[in-house]
N, C-alpha and C. Protein backbone atom coordinates (compact mmCIF):
# COMPACT_ATOMS: atom_id res chain seq x y z
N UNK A 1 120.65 102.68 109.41
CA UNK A 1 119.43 102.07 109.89
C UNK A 1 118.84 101.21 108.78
N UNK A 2 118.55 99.48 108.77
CA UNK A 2 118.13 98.84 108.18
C UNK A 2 116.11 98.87 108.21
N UNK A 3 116.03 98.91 106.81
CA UNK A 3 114.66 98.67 106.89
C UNK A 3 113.90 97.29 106.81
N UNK A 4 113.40 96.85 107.64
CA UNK A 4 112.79 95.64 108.07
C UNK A 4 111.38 95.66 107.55
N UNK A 5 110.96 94.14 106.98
CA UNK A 5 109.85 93.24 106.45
C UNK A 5 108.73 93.22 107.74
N UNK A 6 107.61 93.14 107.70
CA UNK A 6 106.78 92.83 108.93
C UNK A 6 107.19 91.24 108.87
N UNK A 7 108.07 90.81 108.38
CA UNK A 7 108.09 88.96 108.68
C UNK A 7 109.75 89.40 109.23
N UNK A 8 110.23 90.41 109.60
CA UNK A 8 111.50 90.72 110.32
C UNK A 8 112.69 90.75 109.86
N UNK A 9 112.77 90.35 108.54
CA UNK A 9 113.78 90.50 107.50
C UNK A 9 114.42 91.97 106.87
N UNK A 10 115.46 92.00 107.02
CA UNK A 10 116.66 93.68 106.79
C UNK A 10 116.25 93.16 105.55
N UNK A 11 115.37 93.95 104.89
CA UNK A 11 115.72 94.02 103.28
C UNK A 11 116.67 95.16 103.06
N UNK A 12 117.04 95.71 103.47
CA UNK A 12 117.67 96.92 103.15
C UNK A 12 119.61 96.40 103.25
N UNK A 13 119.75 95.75 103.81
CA UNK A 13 120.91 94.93 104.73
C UNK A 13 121.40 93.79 103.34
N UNK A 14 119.91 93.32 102.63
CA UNK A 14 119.68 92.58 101.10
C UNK A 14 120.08 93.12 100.28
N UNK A 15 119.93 94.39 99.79
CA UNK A 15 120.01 95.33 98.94
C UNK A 15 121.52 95.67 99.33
N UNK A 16 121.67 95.74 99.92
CA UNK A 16 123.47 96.58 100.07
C UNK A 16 124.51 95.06 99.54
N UNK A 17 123.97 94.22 100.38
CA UNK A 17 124.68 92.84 99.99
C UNK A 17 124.91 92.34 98.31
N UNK A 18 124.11 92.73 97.64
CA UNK A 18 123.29 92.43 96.27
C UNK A 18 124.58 93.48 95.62
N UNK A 19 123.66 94.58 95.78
CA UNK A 19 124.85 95.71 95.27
C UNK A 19 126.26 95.66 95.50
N UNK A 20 126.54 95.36 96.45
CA UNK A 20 127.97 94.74 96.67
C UNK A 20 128.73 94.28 95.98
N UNK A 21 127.75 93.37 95.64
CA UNK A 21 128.47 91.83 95.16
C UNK A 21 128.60 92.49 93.38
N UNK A 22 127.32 92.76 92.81
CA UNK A 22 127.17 93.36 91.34
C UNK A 22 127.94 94.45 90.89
N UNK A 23 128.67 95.40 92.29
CA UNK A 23 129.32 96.80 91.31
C UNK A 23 130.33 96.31 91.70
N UNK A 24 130.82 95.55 92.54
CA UNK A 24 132.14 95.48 93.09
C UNK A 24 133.09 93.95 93.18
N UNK A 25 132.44 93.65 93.81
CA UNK A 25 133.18 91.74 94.21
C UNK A 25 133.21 91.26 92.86
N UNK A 26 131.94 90.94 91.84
CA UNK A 26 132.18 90.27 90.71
C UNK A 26 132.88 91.07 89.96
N UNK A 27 132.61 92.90 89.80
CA UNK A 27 133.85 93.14 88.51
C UNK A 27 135.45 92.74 88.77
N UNK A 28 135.52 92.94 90.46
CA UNK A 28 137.15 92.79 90.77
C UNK A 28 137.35 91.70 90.52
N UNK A 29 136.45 90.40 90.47
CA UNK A 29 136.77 89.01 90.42
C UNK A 29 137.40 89.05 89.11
N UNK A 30 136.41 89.78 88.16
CA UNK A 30 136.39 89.53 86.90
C UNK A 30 137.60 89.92 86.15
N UNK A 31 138.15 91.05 86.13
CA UNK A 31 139.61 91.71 86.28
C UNK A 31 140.38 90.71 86.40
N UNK A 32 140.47 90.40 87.55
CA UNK A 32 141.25 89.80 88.04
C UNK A 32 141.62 88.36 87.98
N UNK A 33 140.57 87.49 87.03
CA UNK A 33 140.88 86.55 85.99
C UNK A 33 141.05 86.58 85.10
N UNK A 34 140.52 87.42 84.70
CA UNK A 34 141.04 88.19 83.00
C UNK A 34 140.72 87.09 81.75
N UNK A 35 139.76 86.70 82.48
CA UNK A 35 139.14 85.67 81.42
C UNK A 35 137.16 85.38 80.93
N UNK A 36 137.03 86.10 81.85
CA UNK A 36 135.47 86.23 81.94
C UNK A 36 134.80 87.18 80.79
N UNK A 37 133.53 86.55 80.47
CA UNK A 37 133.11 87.27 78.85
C UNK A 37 132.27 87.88 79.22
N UNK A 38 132.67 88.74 80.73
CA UNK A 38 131.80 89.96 81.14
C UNK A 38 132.32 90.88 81.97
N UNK A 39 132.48 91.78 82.23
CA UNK A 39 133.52 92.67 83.71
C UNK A 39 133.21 93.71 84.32
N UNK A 40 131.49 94.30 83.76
CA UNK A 40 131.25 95.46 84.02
C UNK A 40 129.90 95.30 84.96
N UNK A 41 129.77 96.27 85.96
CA UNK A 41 128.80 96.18 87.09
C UNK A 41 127.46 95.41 86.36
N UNK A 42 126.96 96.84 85.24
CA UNK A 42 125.68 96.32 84.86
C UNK A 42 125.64 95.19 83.99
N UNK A 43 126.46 94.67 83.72
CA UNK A 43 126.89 93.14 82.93
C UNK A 43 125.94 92.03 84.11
N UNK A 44 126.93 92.06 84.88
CA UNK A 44 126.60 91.67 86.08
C UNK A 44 125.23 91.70 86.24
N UNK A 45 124.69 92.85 86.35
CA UNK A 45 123.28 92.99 87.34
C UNK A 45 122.23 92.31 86.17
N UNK A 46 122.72 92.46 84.94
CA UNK A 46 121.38 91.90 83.64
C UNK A 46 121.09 90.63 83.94
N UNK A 47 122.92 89.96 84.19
CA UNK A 47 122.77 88.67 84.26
C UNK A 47 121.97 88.03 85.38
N UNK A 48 122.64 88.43 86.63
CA UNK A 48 121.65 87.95 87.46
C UNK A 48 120.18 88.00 87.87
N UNK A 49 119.63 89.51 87.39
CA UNK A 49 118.65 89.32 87.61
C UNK A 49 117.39 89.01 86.40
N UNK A 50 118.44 88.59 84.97
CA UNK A 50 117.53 87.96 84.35
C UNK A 50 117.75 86.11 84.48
N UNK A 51 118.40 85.76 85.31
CA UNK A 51 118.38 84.78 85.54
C UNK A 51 117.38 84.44 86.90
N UNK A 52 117.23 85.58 87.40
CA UNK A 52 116.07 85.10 88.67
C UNK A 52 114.88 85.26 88.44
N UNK A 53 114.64 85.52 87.01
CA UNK A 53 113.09 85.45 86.57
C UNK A 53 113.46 84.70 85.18
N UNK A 54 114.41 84.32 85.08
CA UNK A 54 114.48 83.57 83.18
C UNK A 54 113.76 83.80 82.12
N UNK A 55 114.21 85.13 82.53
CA UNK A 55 113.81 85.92 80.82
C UNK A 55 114.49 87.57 81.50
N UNK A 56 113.75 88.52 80.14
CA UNK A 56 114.75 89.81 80.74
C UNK A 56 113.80 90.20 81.90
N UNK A 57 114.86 90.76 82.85
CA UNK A 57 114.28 91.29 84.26
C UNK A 57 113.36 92.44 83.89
N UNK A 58 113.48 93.50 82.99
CA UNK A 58 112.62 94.66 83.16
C UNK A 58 111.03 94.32 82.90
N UNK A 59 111.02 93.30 81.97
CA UNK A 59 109.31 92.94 81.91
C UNK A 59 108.62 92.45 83.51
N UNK A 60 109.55 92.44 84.17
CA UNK A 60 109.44 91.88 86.29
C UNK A 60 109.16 92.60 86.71
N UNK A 61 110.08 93.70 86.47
CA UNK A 61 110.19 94.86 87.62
C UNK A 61 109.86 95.90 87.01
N UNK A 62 109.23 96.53 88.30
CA UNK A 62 108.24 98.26 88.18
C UNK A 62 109.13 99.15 88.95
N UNK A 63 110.27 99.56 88.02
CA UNK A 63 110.67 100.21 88.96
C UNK A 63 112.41 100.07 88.57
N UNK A 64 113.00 101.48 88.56
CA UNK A 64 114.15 101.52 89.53
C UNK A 64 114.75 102.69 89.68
N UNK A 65 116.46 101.99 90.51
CA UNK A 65 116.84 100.79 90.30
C UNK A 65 116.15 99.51 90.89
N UNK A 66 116.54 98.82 89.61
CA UNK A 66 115.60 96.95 90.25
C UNK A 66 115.92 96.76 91.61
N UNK A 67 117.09 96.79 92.04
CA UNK A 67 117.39 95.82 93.05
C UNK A 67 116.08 96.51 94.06
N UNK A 68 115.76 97.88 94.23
CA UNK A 68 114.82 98.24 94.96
C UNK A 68 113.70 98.08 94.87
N UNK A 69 113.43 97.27 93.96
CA UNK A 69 112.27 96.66 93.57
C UNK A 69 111.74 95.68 93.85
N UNK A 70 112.90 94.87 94.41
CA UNK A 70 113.07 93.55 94.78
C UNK A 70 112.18 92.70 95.61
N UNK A 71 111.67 91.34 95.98
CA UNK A 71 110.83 91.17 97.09
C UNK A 71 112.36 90.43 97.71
N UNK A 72 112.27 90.57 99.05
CA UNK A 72 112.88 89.51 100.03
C UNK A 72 113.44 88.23 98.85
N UNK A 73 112.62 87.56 98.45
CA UNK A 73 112.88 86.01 97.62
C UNK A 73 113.45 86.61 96.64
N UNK A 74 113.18 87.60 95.82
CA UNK A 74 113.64 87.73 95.07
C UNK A 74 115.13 88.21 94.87
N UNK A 75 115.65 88.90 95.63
CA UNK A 75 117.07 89.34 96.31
C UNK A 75 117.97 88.46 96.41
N UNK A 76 116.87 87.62 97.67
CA UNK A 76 118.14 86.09 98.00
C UNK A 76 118.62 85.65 96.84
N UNK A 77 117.44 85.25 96.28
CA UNK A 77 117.96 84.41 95.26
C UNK A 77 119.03 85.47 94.14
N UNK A 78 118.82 86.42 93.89
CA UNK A 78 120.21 87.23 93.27
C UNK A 78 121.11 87.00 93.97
N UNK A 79 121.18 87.41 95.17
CA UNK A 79 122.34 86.79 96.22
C UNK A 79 123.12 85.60 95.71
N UNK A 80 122.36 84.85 95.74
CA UNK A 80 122.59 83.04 95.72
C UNK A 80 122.94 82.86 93.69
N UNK A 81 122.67 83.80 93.19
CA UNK A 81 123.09 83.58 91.78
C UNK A 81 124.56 84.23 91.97
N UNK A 82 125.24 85.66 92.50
CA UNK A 82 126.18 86.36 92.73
C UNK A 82 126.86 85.76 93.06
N UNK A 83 126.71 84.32 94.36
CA UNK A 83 127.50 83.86 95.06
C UNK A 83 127.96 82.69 94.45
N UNK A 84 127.08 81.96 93.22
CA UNK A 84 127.35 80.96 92.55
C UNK A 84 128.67 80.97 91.45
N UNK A 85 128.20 82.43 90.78
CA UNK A 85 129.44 82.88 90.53
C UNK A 85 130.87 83.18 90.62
N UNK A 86 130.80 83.60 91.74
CA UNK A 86 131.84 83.78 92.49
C UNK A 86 132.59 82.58 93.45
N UNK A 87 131.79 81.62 93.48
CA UNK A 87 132.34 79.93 93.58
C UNK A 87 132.77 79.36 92.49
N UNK A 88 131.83 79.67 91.80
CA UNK A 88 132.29 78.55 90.19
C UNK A 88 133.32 79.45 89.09
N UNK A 89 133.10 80.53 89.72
CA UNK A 89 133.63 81.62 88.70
C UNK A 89 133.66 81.12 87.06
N UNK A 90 134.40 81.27 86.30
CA UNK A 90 134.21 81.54 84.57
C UNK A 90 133.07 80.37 84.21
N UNK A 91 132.88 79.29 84.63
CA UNK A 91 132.49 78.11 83.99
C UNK A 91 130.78 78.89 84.36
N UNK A 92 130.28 79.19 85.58
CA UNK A 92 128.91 79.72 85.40
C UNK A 92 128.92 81.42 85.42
N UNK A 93 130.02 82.38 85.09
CA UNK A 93 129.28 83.26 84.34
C UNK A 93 129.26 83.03 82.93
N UNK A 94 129.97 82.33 82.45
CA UNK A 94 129.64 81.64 80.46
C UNK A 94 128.22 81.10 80.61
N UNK A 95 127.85 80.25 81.39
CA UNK A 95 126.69 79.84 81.47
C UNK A 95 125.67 80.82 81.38
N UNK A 96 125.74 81.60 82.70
CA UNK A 96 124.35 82.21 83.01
C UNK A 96 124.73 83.63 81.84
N UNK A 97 125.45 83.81 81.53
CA UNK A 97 125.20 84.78 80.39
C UNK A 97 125.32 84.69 79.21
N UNK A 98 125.43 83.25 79.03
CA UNK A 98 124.59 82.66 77.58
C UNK A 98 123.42 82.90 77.76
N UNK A 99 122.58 82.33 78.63
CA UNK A 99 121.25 82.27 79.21
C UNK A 99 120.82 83.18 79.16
N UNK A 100 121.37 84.68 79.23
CA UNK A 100 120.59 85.65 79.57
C UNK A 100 120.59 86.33 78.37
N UNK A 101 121.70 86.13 77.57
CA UNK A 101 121.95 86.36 76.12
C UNK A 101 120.73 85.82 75.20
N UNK A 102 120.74 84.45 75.39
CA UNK A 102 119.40 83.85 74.92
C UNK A 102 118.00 84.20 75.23
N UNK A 103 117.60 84.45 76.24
CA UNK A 103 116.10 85.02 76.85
C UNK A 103 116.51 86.41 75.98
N UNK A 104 117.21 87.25 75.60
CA UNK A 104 117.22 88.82 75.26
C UNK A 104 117.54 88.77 73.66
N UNK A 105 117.49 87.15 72.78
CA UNK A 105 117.25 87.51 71.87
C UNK A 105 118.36 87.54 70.97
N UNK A 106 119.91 87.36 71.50
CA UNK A 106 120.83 87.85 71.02
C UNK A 106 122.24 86.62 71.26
N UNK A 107 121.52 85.30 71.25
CA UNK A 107 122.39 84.41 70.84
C UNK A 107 121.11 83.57 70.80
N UNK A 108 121.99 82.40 69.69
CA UNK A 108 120.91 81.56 69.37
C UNK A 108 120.50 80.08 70.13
């Protein structure tokens, strides 16, 4: 049973999709190019969701796990970062986890 937004939206349906994509689709991707300078679920989840606030996610979110923390917009758009990935594969996870490397302090 999906839990629904009073604006009619399965956030819950969001959340499984999200998770999906972060413990599973991107590490197997990642494996399985054997070239990516990341491969592990929570690799994954830092990146994206400090890229949907551009800076580190925990100063965002009250709460977890994050993804349950999430608003509707805020999900999609993890969604839509997961899925960017997984189109562009190596060329934007180097990207977005420079980026997230950088907001956390730990590249220059």
């Amino acid at each position: 049973m999906g839990q629904t937004t009073l604006t009619g939206v399965d956030i819950a349906s969001l959340r499984e999709t999200y998770l999906r994509k972060v413990t599973e689709t991107l590490p197997a991707r990642a494996r399985a190019s054997g070239d990516w300078p990341i491969h592990r679920d929570h690799c994954f989840s830092r990146v994206v969701l400090d890229t949907v606030f551009e800076d580190e996610w925990y100063d965002h979110v009250n709460g977890r796990p994050a993804y349950e923390h999430l608003s509707v917009a805020e999900l999609t758009l993890a969604i839509d970062i997961a899925d960017r990935m997984l189109d562009e594969g190596r060329s934007a996870v180097v990207e977005l986890n420079n980026n997230s490397l950088r907001w956390r302090g730990k590249l220059e």
